[in-house]
N, C-alpha and C. Protein backbone atom coordinates (compact mmCIF):
# COMPACT_ATOMS: atom_id res chain seq x y z
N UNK A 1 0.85 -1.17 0.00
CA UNK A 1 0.00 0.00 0.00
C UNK A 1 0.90 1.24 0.00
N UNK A 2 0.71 2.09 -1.05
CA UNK A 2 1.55 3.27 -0.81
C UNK A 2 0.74 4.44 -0.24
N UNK A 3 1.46 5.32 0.36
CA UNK A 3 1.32 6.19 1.02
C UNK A 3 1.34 7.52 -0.09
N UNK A 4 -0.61 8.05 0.40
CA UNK A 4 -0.52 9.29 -1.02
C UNK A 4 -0.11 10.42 -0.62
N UNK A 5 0.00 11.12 -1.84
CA UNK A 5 1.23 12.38 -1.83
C UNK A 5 -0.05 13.66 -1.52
N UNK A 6 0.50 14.45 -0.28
CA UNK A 6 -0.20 15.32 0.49
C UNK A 6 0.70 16.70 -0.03
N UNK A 7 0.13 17.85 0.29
CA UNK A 7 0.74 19.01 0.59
C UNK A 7 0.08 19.94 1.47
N UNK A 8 0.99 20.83 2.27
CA UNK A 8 0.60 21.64 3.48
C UNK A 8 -0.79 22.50 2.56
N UNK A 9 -2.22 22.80 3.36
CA UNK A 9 -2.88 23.59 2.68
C UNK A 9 -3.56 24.44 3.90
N UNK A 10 -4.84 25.22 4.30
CA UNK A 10 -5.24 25.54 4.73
C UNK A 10 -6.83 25.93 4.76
N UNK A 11 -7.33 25.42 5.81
CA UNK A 11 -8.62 25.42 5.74
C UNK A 11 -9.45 26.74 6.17
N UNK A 12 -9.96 26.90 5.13
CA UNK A 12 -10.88 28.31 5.84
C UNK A 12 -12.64 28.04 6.36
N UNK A 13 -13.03 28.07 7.26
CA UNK A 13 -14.32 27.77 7.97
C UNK A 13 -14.86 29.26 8.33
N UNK A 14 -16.02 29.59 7.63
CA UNK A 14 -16.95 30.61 7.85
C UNK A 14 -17.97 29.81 8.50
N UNK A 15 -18.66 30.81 10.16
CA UNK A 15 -19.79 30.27 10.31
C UNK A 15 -20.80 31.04 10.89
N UNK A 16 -21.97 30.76 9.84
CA UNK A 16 -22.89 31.80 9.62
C UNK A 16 -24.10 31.63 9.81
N UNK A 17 -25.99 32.24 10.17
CA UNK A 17 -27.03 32.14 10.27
C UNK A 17 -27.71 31.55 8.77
N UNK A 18 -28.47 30.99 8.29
CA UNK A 18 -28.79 30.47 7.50
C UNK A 18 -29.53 31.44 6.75
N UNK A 19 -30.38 32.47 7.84
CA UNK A 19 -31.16 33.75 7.31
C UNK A 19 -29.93 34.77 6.77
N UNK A 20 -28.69 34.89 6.96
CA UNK A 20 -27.80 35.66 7.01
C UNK A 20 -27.76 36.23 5.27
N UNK A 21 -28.06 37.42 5.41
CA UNK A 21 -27.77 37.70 4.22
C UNK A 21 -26.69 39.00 4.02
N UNK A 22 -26.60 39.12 2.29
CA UNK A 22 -26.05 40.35 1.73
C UNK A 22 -26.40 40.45 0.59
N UNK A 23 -26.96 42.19 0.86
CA UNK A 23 -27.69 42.47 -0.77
C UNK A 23 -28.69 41.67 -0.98
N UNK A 24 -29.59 41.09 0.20
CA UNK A 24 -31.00 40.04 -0.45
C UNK A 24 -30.34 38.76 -0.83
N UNK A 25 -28.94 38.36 -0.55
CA UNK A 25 -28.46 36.76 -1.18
C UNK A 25 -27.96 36.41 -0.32
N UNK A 26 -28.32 34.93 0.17
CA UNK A 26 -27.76 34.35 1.26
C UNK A 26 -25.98 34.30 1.31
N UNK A 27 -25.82 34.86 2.60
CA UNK A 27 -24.01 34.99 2.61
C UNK A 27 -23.36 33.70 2.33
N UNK A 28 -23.98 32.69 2.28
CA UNK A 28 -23.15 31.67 2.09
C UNK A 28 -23.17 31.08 0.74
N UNK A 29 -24.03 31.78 -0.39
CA UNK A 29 -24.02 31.59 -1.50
C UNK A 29 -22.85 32.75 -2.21
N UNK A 30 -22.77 33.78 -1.22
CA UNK A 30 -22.14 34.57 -1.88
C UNK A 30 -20.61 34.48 -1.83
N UNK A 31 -20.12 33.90 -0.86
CA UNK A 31 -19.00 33.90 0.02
C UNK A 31 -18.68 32.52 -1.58
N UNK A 32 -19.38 31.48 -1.24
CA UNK A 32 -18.63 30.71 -2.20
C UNK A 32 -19.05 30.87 -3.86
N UNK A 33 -20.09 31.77 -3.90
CA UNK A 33 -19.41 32.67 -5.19
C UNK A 33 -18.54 33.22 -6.06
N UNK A 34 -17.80 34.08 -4.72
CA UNK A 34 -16.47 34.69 -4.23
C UNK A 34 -15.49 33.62 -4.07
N UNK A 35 -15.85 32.65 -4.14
CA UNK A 35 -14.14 31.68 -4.09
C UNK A 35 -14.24 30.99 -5.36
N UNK A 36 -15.35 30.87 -5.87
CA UNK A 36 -15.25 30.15 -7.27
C UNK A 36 -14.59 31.55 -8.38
N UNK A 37 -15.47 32.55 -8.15
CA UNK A 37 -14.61 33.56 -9.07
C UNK A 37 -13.01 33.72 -8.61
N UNK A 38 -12.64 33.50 -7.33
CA UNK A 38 -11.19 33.42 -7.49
C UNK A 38 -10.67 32.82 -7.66
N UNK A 39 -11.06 31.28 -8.21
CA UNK A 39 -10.12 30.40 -8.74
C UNK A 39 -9.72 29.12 -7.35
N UNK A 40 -10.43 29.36 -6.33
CA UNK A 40 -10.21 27.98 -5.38
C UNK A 40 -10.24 26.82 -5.57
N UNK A 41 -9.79 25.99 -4.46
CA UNK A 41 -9.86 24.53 -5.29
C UNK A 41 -11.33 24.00 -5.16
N UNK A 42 -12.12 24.48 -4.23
CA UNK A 42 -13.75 24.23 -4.00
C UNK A 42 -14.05 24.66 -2.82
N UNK A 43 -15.42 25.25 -2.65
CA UNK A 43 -16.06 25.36 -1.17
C UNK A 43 -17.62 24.16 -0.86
N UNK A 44 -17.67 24.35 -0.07
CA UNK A 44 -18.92 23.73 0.60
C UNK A 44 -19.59 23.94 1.21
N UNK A 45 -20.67 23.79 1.67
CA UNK A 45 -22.06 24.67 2.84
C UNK A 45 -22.52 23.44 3.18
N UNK A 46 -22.76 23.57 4.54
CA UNK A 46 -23.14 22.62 5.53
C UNK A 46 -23.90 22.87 6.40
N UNK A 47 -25.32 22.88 6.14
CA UNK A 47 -26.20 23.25 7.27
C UNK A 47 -26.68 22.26 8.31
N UNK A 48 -26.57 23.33 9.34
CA UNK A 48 -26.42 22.77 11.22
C UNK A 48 -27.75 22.02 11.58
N UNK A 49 -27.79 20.97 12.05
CA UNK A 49 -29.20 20.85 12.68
C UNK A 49 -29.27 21.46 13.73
N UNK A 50 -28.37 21.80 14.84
CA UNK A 50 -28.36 22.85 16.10
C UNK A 50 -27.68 23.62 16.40
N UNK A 51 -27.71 24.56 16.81
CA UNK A 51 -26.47 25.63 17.22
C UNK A 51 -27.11 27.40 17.82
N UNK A 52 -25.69 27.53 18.47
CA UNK A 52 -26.10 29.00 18.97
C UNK A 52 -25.29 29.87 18.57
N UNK A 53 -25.60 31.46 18.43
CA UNK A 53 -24.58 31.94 18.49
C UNK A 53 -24.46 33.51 19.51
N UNK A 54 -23.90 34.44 18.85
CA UNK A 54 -24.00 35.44 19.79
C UNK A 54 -25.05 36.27 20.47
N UNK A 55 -26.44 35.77 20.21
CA UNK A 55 -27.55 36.64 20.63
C UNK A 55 -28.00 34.72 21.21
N UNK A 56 -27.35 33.86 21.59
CA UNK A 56 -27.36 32.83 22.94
C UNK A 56 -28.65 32.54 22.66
N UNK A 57 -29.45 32.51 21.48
CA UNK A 57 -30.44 31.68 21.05
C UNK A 57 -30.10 30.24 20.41
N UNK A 58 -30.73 29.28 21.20
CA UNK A 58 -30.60 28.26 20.56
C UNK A 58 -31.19 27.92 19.10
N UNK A 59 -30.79 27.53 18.21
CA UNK A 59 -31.34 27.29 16.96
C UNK A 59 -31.63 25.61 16.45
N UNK A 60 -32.73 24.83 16.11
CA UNK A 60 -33.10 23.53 16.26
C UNK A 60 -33.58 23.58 15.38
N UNK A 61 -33.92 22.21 14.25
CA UNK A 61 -34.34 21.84 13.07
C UNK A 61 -35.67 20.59 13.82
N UNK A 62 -35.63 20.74 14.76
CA UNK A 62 -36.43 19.34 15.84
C UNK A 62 -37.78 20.07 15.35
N UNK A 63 -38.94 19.32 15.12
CA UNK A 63 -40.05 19.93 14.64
C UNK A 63 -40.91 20.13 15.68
N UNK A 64 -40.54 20.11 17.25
CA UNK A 64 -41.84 21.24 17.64
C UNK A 64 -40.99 22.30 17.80
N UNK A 65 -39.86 22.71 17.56
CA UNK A 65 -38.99 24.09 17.66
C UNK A 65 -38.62 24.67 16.40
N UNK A 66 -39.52 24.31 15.33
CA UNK A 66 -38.83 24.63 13.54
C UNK A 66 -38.43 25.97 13.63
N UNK A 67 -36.98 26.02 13.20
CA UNK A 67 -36.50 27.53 12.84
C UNK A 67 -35.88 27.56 12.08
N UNK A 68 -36.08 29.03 11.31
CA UNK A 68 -35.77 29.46 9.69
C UNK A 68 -34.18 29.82 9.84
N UNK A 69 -33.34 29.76 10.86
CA UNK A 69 -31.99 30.31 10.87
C UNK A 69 -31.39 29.16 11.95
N UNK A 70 -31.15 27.97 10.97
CA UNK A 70 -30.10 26.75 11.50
C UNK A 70 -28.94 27.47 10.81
N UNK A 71 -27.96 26.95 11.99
CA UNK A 71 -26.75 27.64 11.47
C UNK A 71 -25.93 26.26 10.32
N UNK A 72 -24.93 27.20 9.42
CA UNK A 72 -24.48 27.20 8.19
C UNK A 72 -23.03 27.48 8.53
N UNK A 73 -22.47 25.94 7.93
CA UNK A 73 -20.71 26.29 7.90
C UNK A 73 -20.25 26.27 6.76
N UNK A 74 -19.36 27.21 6.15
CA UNK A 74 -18.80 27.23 4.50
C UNK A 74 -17.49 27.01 4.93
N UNK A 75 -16.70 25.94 4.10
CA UNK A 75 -15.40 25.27 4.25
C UNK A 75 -14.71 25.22 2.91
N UNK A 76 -13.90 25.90 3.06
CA UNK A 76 -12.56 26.15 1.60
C UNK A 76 -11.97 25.50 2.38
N UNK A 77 -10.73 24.49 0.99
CA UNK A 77 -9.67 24.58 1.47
C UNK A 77 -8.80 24.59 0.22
N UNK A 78 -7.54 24.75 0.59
CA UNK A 78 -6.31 25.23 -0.40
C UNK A 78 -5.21 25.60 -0.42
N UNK A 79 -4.53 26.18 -0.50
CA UNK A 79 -3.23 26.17 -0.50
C UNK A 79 -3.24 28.11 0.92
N UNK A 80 -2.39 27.47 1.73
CA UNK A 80 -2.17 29.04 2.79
C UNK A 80 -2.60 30.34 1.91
N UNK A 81 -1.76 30.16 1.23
CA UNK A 81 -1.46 31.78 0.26
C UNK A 81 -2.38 32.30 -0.24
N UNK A 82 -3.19 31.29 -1.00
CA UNK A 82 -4.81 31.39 -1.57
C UNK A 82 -5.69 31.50 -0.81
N UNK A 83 -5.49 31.14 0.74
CA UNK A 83 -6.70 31.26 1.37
C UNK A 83 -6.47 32.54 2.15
N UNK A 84 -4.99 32.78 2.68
CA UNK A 84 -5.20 34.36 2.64
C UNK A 84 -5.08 35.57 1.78
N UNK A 85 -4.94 35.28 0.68
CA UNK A 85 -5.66 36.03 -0.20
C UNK A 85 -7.09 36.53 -0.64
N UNK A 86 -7.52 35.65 -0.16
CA UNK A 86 -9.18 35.21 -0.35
C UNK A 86 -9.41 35.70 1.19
N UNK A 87 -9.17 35.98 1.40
CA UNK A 87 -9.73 36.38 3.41
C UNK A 87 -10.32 38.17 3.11
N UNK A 88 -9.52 39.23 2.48
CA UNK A 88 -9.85 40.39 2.46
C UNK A 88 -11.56 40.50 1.37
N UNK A 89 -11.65 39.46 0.86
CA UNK A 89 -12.60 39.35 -0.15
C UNK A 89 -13.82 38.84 0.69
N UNK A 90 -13.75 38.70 1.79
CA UNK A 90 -15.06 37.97 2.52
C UNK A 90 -15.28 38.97 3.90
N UNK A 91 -14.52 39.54 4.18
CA UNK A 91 -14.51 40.58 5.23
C UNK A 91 -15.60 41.43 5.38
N UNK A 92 -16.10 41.85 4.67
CA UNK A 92 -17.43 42.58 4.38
C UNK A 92 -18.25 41.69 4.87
N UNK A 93 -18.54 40.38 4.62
CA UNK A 93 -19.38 39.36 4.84
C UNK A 93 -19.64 38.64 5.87
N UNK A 94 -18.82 38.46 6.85
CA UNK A 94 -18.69 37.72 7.98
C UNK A 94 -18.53 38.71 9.35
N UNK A 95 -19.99 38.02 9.68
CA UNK A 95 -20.18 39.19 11.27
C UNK A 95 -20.01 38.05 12.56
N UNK A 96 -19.48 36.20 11.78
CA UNK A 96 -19.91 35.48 12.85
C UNK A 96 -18.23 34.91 12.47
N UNK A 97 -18.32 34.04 13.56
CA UNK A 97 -17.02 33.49 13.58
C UNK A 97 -16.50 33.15 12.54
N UNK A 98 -15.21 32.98 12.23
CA UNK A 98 -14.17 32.56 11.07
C UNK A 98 -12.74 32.09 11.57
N UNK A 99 -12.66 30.78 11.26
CA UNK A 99 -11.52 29.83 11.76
C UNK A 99 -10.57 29.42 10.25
N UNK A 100 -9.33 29.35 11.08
CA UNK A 100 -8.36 29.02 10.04
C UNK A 100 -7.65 27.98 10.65
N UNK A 101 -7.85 26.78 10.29
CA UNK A 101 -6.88 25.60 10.38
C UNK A 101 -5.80 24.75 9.46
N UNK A 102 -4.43 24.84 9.84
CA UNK A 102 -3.61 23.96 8.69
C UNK A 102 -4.29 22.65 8.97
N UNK A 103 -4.07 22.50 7.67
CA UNK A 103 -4.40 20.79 6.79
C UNK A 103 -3.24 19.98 6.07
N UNK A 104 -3.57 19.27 5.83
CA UNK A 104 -2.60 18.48 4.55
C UNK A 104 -3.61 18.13 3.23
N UNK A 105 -3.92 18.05 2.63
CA UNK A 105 -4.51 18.27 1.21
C UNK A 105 -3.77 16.67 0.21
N UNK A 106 -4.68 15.85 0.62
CA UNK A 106 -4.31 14.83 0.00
C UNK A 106 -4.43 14.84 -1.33
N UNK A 107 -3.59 14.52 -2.69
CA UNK A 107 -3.72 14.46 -3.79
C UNK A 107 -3.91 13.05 -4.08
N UNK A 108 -5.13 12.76 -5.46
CA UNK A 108 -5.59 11.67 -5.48
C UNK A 108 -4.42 11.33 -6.65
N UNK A 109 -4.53 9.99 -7.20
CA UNK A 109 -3.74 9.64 -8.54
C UNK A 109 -4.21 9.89 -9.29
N UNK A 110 -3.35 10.74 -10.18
CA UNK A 110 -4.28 11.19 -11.95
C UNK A 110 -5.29 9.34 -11.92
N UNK A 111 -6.16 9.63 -12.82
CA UNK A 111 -7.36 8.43 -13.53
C UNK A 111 -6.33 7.92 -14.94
N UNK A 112 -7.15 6.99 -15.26
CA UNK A 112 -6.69 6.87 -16.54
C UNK A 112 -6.87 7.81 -18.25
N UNK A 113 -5.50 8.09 -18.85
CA UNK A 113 -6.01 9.02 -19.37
C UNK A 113 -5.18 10.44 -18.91
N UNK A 114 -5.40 10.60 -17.80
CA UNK A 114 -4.98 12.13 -17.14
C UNK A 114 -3.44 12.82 -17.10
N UNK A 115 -3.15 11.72 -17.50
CA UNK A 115 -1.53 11.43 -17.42
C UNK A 115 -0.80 11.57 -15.80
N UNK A 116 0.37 12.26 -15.37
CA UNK A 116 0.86 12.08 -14.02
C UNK A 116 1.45 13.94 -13.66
């Protein structure tokens, strides 16, 4: 079994209200808008079944508590440099927490075809 070929990258985690908007468009459509126009390697949105945040309301998807603002995590990841580059471009956007964790960024084997 060989061992696949990784490189240092960095993860960027926005986390946001589901109602959360900008300009009438949900921030988390916009945010990874904003990383596809810059060329990232991909983002993702992940909505919370529970969570709180700074106004210490609990938020629940449980149906005798249905609420319209389950919280929402958007996750880049990519290379350090790219992701702080991409940080001044979301600043406007993010009124809720934002975490930055190193990763390793596993690379898969080209397919057949793809060459090496």
């Amino acid at each position: 079994m060989t061992t696949p070929n990784t490189t240092p990258g960095l993860r960027l985690t926005v986390l946001a209200g589901e109602s959360d908007t900008w300009h009438h468009r949900p921030v988390c459509t916009e945010i990874v808008h904003r990383a596809h126009a810059a060329g990232l390697a991909g983002a993702s949105v992940f909505r919370g079944i529970e969570g709180f945040g700074a106004s210490s309301m609990i938020h629940t998807q449980r149906l005798l508590s249905l609420s319209e603002d389950l919280p929402v995590a958007v996750v880049i990841v990519d290379t350090e440099a790219r992701i702080r580059a991409f940080l001044p471009l979301i600043a406007e956007l993010t009124g809720g927490p934002v975490t930055l964790d190193s990763c390793e960024i596993v690379r898969s084997a080209p397919g057949p075809g793809e060459g090496s």
